[in-house]
N, C-alpha and C. Protein backbone atom coordinates (compact mmCIF):
# COMPACT_ATOMS: atom_id res chain seq x y z
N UNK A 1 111.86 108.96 86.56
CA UNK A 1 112.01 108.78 85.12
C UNK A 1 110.99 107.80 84.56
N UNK A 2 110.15 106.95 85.56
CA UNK A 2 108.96 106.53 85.19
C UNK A 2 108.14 106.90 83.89
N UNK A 3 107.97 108.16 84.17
CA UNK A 3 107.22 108.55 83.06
C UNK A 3 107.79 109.05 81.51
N UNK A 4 108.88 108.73 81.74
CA UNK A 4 109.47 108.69 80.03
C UNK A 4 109.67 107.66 79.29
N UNK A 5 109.22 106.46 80.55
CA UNK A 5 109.55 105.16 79.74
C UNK A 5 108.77 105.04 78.76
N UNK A 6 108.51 103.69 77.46
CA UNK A 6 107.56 103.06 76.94
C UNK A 6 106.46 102.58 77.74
N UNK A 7 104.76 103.05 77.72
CA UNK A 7 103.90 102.36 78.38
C UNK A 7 104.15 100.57 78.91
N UNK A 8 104.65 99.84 77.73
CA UNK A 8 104.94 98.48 77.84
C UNK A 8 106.24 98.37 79.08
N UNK A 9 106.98 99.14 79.31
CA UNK A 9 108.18 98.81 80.12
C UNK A 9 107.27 99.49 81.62
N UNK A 10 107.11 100.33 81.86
CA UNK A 10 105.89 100.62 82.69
C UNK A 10 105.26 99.42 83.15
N UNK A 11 104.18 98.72 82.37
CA UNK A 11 103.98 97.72 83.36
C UNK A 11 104.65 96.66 83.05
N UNK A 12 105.70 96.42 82.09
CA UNK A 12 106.65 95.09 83.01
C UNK A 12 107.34 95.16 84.24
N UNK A 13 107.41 96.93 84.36
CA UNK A 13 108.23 97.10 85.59
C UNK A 13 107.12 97.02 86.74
N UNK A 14 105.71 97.40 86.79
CA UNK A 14 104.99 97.33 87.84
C UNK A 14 104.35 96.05 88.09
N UNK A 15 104.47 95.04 87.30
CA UNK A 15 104.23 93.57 87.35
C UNK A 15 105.21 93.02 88.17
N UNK A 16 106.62 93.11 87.93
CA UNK A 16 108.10 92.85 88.82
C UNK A 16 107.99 93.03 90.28
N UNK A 17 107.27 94.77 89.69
CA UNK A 17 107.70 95.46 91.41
C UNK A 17 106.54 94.24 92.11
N UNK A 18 105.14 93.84 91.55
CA UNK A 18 104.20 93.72 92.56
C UNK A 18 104.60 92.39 92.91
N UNK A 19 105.42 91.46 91.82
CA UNK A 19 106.24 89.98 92.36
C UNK A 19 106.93 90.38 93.30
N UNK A 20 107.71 91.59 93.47
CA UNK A 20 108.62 91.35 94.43
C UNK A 20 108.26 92.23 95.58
N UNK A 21 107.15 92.61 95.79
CA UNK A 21 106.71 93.30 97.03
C UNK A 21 105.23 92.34 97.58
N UNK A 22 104.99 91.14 97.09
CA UNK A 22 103.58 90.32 97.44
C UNK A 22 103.60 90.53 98.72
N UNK A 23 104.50 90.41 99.41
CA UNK A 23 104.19 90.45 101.03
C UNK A 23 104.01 91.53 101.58
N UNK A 24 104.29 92.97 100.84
CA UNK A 24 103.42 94.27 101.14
C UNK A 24 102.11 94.03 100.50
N UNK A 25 101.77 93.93 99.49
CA UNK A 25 100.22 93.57 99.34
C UNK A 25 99.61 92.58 100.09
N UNK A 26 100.13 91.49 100.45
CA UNK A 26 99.05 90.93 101.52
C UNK A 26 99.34 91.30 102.21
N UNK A 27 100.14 92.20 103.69
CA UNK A 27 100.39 92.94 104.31
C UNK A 27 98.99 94.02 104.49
N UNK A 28 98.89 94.89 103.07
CA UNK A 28 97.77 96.26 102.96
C UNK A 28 96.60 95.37 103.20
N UNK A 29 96.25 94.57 102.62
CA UNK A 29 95.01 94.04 102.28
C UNK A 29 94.52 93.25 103.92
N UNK A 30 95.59 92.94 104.53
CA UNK A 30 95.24 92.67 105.60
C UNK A 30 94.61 93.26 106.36
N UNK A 31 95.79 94.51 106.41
CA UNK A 31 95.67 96.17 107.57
C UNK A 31 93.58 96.37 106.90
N UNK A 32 93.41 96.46 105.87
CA UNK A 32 92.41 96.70 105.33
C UNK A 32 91.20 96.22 105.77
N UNK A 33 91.61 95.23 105.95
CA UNK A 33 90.57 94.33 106.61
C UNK A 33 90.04 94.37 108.06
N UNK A 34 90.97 94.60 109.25
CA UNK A 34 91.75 95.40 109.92
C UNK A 34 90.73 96.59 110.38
N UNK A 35 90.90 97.48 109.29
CA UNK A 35 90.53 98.77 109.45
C UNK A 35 90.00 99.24 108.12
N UNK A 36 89.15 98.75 108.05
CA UNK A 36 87.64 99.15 106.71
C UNK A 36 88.07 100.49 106.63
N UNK A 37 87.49 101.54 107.31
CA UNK A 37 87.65 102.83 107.57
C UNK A 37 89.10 103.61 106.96
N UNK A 38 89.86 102.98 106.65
CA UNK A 38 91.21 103.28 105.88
C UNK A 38 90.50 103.63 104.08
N UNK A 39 89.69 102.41 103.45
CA UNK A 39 89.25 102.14 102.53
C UNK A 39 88.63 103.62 101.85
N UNK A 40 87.72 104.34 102.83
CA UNK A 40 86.97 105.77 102.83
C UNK A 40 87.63 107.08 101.90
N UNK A 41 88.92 106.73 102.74
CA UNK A 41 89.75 107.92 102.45
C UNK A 41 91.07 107.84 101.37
N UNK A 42 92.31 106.63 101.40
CA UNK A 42 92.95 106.19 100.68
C UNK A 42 92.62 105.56 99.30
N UNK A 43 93.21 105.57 98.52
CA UNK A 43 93.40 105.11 97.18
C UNK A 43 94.25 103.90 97.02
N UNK A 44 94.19 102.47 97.71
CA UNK A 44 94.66 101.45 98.11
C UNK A 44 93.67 100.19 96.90
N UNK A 45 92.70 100.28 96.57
CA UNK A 45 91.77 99.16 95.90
C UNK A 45 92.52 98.74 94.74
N UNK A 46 92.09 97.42 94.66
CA UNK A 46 92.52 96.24 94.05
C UNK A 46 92.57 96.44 92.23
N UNK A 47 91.79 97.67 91.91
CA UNK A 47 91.52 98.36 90.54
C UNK A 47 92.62 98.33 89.67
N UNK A 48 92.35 98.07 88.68
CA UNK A 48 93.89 98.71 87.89
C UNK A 48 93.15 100.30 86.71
N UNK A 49 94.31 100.58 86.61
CA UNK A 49 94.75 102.16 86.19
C UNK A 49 94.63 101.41 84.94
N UNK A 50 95.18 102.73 84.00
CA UNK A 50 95.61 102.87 82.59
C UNK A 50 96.60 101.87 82.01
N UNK A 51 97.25 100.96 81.19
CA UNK A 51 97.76 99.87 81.12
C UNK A 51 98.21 98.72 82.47
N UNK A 52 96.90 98.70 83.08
CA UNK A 52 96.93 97.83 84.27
C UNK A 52 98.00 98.19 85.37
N UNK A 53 98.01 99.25 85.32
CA UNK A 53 98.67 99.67 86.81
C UNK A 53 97.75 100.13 88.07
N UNK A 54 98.65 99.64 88.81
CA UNK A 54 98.10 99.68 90.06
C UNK A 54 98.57 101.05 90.73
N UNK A 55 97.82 101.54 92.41
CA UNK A 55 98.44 102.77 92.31
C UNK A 55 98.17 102.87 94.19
N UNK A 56 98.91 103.42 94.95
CA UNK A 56 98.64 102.92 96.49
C UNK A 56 99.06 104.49 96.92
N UNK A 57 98.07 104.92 96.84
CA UNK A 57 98.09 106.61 97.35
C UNK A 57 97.32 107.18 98.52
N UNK A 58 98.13 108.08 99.20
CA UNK A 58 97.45 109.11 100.43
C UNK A 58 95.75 109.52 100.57
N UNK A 59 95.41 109.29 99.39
CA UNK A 59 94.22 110.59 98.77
C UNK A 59 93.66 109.89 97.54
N UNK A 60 92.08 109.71 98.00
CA UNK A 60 91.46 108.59 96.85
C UNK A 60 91.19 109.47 95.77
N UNK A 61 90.00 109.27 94.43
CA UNK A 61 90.16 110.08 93.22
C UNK A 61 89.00 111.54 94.17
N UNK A 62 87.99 111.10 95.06
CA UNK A 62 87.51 112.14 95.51
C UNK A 62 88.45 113.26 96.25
N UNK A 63 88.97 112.80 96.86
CA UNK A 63 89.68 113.56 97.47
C UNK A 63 90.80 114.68 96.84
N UNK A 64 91.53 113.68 96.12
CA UNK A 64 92.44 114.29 95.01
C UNK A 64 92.12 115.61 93.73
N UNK A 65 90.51 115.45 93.60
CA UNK A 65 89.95 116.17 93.05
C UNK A 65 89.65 117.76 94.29
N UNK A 66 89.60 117.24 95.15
CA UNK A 66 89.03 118.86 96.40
C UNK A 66 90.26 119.19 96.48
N UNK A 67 91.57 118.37 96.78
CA UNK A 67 93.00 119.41 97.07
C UNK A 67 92.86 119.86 95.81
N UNK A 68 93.06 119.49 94.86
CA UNK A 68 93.55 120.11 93.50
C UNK A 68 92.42 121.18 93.06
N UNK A 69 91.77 121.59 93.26
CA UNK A 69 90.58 122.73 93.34
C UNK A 69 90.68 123.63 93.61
N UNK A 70 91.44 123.42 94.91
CA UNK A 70 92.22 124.47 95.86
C UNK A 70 94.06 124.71 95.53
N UNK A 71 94.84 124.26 95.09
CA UNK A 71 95.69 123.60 94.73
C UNK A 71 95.56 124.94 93.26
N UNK A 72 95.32 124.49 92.84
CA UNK A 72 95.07 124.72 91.22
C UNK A 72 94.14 126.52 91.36
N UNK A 73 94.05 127.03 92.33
CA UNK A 73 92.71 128.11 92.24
C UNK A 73 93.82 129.42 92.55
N UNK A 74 93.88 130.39 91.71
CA UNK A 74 94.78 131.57 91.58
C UNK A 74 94.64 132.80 92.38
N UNK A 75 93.30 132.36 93.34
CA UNK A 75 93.21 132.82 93.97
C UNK A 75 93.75 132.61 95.64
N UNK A 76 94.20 131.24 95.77
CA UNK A 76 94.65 130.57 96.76
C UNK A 76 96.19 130.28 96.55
N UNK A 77 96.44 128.69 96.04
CA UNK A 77 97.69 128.72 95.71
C UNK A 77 98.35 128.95 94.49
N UNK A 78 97.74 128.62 93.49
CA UNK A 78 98.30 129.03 92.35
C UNK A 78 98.63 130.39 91.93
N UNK A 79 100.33 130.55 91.72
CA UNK A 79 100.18 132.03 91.11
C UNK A 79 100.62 131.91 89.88
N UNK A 80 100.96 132.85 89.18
CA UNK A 80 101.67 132.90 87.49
C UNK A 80 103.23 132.10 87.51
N UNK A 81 104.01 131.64 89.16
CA UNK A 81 105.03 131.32 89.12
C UNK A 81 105.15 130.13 89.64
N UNK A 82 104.42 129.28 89.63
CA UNK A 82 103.84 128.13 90.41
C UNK A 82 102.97 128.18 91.54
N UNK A 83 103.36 126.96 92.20
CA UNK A 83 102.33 126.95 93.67
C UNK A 83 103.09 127.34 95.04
N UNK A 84 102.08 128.22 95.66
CA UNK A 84 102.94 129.45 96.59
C UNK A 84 102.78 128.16 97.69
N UNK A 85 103.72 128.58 99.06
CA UNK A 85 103.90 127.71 99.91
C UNK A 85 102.38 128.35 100.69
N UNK A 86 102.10 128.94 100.97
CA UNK A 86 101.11 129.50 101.56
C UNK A 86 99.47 130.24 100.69
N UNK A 87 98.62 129.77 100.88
CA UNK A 87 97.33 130.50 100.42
C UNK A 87 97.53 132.12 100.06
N UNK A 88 97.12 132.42 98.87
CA UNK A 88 97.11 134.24 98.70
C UNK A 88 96.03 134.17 99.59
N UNK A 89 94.99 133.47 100.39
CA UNK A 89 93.56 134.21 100.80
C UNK A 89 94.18 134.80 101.98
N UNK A 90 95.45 134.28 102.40
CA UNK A 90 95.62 134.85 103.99
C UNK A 90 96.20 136.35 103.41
N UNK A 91 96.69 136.75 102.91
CA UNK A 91 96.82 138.42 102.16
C UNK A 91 95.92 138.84 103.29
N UNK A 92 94.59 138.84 102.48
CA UNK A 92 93.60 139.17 103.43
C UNK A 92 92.79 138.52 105.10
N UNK A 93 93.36 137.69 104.69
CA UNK A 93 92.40 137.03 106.27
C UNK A 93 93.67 136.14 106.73
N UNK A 94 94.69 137.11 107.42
CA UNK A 94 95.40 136.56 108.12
C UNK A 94 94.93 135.21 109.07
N UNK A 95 95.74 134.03 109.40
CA UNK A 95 95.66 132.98 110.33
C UNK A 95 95.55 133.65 111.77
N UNK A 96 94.57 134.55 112.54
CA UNK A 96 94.88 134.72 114.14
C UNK A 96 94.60 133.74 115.45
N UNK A 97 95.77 133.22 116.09
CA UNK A 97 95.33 132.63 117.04
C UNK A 97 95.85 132.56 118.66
N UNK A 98 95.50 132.75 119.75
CA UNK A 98 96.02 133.18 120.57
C UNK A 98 96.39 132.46 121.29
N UNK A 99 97.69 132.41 122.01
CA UNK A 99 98.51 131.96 123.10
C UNK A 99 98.38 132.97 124.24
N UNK A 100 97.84 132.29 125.91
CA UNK A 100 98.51 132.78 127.26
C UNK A 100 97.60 134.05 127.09
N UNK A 101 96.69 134.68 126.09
CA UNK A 101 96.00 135.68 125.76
C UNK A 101 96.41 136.72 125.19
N UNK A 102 97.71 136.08 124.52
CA UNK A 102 98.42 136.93 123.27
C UNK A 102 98.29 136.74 122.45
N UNK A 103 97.69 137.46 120.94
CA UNK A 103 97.52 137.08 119.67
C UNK A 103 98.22 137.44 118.69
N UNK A 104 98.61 135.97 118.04
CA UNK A 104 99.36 136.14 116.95
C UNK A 104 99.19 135.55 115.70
N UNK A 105 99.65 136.44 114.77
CA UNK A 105 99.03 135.96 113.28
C UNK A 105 100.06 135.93 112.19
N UNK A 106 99.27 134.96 111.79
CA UNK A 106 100.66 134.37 110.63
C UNK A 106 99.62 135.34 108.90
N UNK A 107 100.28 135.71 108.20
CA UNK A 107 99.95 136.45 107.03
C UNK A 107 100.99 135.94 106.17
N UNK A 108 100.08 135.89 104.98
CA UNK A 108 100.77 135.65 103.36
C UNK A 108 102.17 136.54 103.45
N UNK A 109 103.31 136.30 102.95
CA UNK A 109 104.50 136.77 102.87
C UNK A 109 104.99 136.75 101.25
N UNK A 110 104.53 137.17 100.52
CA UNK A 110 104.88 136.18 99.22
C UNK A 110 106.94 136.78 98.60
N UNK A 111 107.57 137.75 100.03
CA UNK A 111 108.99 138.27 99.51
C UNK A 111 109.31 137.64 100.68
N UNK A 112 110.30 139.43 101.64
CA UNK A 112 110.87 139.26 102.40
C UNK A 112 110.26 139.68 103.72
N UNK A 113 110.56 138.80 104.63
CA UNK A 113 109.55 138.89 105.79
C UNK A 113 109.40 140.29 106.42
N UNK A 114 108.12 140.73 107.43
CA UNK A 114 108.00 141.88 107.76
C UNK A 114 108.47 142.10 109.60
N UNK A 115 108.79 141.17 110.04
CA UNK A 115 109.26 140.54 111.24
C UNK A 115 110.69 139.79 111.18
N UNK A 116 111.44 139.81 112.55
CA UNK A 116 112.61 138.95 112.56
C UNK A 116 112.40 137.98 112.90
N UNK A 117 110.99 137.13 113.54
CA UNK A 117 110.38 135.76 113.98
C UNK A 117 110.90 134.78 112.81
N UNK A 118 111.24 134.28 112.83
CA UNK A 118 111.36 133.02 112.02
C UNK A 118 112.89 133.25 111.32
N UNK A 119 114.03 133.62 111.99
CA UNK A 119 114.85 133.93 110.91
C UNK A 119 115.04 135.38 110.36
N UNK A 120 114.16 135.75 110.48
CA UNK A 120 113.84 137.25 109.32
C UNK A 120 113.81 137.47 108.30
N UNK A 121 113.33 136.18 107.60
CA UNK A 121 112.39 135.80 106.11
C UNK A 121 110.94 135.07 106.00
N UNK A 122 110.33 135.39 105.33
CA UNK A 122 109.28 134.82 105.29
C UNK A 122 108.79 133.07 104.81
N UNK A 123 110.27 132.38 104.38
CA UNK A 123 109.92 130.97 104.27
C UNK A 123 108.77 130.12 103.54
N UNK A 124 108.02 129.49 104.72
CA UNK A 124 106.94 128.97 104.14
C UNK A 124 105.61 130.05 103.75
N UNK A 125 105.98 131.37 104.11
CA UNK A 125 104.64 132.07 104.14
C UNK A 125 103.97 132.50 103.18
N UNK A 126 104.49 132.01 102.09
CA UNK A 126 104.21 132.65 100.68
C UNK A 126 104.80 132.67 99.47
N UNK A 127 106.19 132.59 99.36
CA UNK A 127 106.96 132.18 98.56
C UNK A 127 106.77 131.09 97.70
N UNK A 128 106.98 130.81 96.37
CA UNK A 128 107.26 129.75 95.42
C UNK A 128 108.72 129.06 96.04
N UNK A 129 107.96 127.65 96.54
CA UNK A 129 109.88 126.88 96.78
C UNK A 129 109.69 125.90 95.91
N UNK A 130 110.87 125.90 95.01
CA UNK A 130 111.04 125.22 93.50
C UNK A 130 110.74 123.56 94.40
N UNK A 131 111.72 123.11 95.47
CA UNK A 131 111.14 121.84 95.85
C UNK A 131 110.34 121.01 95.97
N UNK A 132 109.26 122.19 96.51
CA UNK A 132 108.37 121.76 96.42
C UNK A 132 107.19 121.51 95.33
N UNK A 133 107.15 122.37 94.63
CA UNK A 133 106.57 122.72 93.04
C UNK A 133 106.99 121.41 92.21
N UNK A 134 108.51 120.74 92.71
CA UNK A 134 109.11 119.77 91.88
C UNK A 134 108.28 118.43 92.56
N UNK A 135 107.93 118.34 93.64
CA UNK A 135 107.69 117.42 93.86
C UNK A 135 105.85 116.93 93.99
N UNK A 136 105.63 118.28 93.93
CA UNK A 136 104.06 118.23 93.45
C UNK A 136 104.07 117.83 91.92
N UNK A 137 104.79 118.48 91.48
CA UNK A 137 105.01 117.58 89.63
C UNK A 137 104.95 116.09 89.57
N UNK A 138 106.10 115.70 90.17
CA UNK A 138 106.41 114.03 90.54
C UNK A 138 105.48 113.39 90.54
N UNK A 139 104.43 114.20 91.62
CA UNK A 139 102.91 113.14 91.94
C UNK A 139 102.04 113.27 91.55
N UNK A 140 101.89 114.72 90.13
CA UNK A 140 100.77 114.86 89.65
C UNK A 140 101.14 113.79 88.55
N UNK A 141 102.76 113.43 87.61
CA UNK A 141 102.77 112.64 86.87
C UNK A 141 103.04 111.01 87.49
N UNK A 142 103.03 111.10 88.46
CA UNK A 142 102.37 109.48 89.18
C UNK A 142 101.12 109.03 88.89
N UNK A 143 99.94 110.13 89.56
CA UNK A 143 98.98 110.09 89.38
C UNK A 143 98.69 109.96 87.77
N UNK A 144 99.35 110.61 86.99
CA UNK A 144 98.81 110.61 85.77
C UNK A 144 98.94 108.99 85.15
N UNK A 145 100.25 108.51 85.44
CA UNK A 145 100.33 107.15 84.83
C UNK A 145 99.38 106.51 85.24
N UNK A 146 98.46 106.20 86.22
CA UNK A 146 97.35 105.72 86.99
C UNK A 146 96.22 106.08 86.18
N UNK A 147 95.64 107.24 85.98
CA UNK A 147 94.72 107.97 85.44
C UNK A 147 94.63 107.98 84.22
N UNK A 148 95.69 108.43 83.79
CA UNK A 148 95.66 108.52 82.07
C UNK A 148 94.36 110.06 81.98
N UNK A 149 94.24 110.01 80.59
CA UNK A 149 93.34 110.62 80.08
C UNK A 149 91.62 110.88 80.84
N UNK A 150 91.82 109.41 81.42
CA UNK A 150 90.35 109.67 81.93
C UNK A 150 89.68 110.34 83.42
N UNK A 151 91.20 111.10 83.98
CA UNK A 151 91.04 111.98 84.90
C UNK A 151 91.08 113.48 84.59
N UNK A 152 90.28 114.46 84.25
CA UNK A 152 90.33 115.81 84.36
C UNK A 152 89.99 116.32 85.16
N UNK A 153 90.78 118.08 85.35
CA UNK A 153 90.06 118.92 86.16
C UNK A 153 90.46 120.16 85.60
N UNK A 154 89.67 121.12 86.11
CA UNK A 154 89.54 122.68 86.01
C UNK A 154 91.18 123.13 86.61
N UNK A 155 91.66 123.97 85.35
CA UNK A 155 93.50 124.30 85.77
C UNK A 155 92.90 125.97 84.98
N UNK A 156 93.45 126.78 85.66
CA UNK A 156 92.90 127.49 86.69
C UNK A 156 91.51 127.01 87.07
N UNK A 157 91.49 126.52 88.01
CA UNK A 157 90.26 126.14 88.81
C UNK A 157 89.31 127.64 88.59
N UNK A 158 87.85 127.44 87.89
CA UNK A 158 86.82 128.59 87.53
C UNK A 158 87.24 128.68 86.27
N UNK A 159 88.17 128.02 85.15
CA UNK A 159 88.31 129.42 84.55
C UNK A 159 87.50 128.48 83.25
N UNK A 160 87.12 127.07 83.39
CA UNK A 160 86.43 126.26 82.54
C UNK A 160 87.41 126.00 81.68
N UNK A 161 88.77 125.40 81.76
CA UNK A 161 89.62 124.84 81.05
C UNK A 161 89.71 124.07 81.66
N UNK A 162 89.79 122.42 80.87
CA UNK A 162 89.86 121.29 81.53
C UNK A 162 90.83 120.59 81.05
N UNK A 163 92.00 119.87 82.07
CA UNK A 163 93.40 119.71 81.60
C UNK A 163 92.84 118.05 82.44
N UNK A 164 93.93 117.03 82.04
CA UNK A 164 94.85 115.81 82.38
C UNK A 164 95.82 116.14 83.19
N UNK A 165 96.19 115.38 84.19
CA UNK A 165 97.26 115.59 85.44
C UNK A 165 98.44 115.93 84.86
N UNK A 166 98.88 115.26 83.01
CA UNK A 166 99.85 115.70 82.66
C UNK A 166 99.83 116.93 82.35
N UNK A 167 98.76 117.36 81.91
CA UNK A 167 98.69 118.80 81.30
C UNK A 167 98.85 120.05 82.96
N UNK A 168 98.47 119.13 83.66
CA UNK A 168 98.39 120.34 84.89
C UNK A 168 99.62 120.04 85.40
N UNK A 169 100.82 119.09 85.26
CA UNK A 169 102.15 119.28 85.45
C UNK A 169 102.84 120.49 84.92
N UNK A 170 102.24 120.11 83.62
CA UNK A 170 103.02 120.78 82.43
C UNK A 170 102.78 122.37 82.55
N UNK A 171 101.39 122.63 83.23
CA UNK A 171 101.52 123.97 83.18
C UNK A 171 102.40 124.88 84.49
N UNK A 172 102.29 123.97 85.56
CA UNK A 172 102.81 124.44 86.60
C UNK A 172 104.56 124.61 86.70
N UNK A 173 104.98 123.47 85.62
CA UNK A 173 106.44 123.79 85.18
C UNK A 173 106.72 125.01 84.85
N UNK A 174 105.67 125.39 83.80
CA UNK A 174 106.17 126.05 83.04
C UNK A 174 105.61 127.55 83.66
N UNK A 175 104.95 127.72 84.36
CA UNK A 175 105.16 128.79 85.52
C UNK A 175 105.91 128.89 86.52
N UNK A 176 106.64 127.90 86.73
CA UNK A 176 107.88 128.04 88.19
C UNK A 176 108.82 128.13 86.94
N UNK A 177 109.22 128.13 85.86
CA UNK A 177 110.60 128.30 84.94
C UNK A 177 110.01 129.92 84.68
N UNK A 178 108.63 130.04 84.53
CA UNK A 178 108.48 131.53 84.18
C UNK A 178 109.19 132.71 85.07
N UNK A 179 109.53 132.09 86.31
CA UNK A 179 109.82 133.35 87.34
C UNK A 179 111.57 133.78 87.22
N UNK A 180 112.49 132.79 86.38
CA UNK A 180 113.44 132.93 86.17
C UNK A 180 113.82 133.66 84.89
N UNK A 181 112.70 133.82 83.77
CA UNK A 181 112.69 134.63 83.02
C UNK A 181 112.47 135.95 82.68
N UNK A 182 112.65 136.51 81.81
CA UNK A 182 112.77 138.22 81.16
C UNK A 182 111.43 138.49 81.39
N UNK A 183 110.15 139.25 82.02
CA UNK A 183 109.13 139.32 81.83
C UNK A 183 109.00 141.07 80.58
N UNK A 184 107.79 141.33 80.11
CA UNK A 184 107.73 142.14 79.21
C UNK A 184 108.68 143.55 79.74
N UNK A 185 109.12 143.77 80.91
CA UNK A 185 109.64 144.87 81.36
C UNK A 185 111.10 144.26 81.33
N UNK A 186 111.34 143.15 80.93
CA UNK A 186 112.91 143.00 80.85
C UNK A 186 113.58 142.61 82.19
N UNK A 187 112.35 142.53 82.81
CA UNK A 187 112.92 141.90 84.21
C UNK A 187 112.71 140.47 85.07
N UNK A 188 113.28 139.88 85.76
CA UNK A 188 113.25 138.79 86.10
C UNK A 188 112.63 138.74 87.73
N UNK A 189 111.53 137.92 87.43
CA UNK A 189 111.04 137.89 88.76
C UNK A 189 111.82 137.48 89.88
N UNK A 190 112.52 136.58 89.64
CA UNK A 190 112.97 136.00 90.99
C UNK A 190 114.12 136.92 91.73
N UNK A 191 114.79 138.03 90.72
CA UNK A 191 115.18 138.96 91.59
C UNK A 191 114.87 140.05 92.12
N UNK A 192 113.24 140.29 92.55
CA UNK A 192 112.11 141.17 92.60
C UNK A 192 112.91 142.73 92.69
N UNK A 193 112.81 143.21 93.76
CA UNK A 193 113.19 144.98 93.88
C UNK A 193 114.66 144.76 93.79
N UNK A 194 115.74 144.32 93.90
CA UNK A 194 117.65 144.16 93.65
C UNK A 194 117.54 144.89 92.29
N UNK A 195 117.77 146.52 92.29
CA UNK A 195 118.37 146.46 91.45
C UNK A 195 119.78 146.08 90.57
N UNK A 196 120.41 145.75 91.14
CA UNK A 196 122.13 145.28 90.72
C UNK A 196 121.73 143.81 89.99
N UNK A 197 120.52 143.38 90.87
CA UNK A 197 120.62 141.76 89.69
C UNK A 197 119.92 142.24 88.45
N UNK A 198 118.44 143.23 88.38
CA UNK A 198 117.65 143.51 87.64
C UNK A 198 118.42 143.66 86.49
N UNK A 199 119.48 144.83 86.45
CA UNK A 199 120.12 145.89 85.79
C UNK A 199 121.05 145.89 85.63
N UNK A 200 121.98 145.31 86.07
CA UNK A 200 123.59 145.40 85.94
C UNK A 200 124.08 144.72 84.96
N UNK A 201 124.76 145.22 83.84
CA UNK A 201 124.74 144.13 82.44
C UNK A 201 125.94 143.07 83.05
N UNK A 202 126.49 143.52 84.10
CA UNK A 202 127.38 141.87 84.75
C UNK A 202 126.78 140.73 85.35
N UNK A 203 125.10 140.99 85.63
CA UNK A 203 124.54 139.97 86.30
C UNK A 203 123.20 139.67 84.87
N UNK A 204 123.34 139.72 83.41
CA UNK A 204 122.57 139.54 82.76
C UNK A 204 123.28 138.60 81.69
């Protein structure tokens, strides 16, 4: 709920938090010292963000920019219903790799699985999981309180529209709520081929 506060309560609250966590910051700054080589890759520096916030992340602004490229590209993960658990590129170029000199390959699944391996659904292989979609939101509007305005990128990645982390929340919401809705045929994605959910005026 961070991000609905007033900017001003924002950083009285991240001024508090950093009084009452000093001994994790000299703690990082130590490790840092420590291990330079941490510095390369993490988003840990002493910088402040958009109303002086600070921000201690996985993935520095370079980095954050190459997932989200890929992340954001409609040809990979992004579809019209959010972000698929799995790449559309494997559709075509299945994952093959061999065990004992048996080969096996994992392929995009974006329904119901084509194998009983795993259960006998396809899971992570392709599917939109709202969880996760929710929690890529979370950290694109983390990131955003950090960033503000002065971070953009390409949402559809190629397509030369350039959005703010909030704006690329906002759109990805509003494609994972799209799959629960009426599309122009009156039908609802998330209950793909069922006709009884499609059609049945008891399940509408």
């Amino acid at each position: 709920m961070v991000g609905l506060l007033p900017l001003g309560a924002v950083t009285v609250i991240e001024k508090w938090q950093r009084e009452r966590v000093s001994k994790l910051a000299e703690h990082l700054s130590a490790r840092l010292q420590r291990m330079p080589e941490l510095v390369g890759s993490i988003h840990a520096s002493g910088h402040r963000g958009v109303a002086e916030r600070g921000i201690l992340a996985l993935v520095n602004e370079d980095r954050l920019r190459r997932i989200l490229s890929t992340m954001l590209n409609e040809d990979e993960f992004l579809s019209p219903y959010g972000i698929r658990a799995l790449s559309r590129y494997h559709a075509d170029n299945p994952y093959v790799f061999s065990v004992h000199g048996q080969e096996h390959r994992v392929h995009y699944l974006p329904a119901e699985s084509d194998t009983g391996m795993f259960g006998g659904n396809s899971n992570w292989r392709g599917p939109i999981w709202v969880p996760v979609n929710i929690l890529l939101i979370r950290a694109l509007l983390q990131y955003y309180l950090y960033f503000g305005d002065n971070f953009k990128i390409e949402c559809p990645t190629g397509s030369g529209n350039s959005m703010n982390l909030f704006e690329v929340a906002r759109e990805i919401a509003a494609r994972l709520t799209r799959i629960f809705l009426r599309d122009q045929s009156a039908r609802r994605p998330v209950f793909g081929g069922a006709e009884k959910f499609q059609s049945d005026p008891y399940w509408r």
